[in-house]
Protein backbone atom coordinates (compact mmCIF):
# COMPACT_ATOMS: atom_id res chain seq x y z
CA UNK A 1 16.26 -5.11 -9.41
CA UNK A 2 15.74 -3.70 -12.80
CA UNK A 3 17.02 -4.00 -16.32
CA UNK A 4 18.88 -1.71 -18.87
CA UNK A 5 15.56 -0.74 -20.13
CA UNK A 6 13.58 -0.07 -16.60
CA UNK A 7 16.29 1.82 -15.38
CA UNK A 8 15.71 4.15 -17.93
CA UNK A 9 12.27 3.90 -18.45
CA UNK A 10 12.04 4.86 -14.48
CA UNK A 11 13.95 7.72 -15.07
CA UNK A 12 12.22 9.05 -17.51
CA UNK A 13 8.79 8.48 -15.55
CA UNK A 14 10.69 10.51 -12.79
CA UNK A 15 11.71 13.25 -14.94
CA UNK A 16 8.23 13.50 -16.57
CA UNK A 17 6.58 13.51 -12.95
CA UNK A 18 8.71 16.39 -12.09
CA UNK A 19 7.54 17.95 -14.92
CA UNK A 20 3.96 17.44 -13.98
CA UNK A 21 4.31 18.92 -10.60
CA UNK A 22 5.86 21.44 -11.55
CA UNK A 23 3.92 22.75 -14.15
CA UNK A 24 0.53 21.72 -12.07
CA UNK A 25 2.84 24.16 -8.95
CA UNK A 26 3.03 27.10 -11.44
CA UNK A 27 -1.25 26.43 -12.78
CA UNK A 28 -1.73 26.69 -9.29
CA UNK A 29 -0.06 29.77 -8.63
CA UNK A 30 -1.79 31.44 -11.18
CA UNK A 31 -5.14 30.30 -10.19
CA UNK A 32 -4.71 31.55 -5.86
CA UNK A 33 -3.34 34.59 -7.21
CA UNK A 34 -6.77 35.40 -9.12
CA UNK A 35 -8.86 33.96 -6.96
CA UNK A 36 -7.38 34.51 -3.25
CA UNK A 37 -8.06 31.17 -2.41
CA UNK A 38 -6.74 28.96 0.21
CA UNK A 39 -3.46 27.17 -0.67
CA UNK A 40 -2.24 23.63 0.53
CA UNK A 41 1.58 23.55 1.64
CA UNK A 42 3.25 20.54 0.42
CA UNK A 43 6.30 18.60 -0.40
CA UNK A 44 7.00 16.21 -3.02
CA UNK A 45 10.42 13.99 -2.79
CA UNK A 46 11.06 11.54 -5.58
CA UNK A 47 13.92 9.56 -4.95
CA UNK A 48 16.05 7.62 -8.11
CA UNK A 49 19.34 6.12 -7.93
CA UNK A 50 21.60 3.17 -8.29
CA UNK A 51 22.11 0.95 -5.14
CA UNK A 52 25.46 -1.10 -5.06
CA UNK A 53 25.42 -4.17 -5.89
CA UNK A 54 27.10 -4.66 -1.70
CA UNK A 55 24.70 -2.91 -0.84
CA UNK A 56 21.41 -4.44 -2.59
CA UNK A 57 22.25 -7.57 -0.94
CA UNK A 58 21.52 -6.27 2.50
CA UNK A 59 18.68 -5.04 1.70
CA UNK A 60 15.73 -7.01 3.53
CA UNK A 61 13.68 -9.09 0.71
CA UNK A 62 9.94 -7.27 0.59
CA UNK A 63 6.91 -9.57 0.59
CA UNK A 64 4.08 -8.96 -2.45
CA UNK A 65 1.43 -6.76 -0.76
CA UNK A 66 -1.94 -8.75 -1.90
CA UNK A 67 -5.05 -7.08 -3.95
CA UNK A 68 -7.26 -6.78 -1.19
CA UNK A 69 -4.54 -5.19 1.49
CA UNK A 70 -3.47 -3.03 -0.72
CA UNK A 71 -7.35 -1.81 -1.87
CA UNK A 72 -8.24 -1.69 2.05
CA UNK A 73 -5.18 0.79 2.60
CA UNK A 74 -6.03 2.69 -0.17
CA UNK A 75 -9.66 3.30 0.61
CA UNK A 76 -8.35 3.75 4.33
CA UNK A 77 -6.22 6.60 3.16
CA UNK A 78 -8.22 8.16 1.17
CA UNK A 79 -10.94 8.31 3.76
CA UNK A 80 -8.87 10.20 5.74
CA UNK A 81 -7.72 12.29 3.21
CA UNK A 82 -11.72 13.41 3.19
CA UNK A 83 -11.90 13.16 7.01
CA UNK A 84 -8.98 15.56 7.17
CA UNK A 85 -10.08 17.86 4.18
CA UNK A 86 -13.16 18.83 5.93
CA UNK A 87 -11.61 20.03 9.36
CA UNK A 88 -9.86 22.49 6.99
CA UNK A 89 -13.18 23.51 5.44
């Protein structure tokens, strides 16, 4: 559930984001098309709306992920992320 002021505020982090990527998308182009280097296809989805207030209430409640769960999956997801980096190299 958010506010007035985090609905908007979440928007605009969404917008910015978008902004990011695709300004980072275009730096990138630039950059293979110099350099002939090995590109990385990918897909971004950002996702923002409203959710009736019907519909909110089915939603199933989500449990707080703890500190050290979520700093295990994180450094187990990034080490794959290396793992499979280097099968591409």
């Amino acid at each position: 559930m958010l506010d007035e002021e985090a609905w908007v505020a979440v928007q605009k982090l969404l917008n910015d984001t978008l902004k990011q990527i695709l300004k980072l998308n275009a730096e990138a182009g630039r950059r293979l098309a110099k350099s002939k280097g090995e590109s990385i296809s990918a897909s971004v989805s950002m996702l923002g709306y409203e959710v009736p207030d019907s519909a909110a209430k089915k939603l199933p409640k989500r449990k707080a992920k703890t500190k050290a769960k979520g700093k295990a999956k994180s450094k187990s997801k990034a080490k794959g992320r290396a793992q499979a980096k280097a099968k591409r190299k």
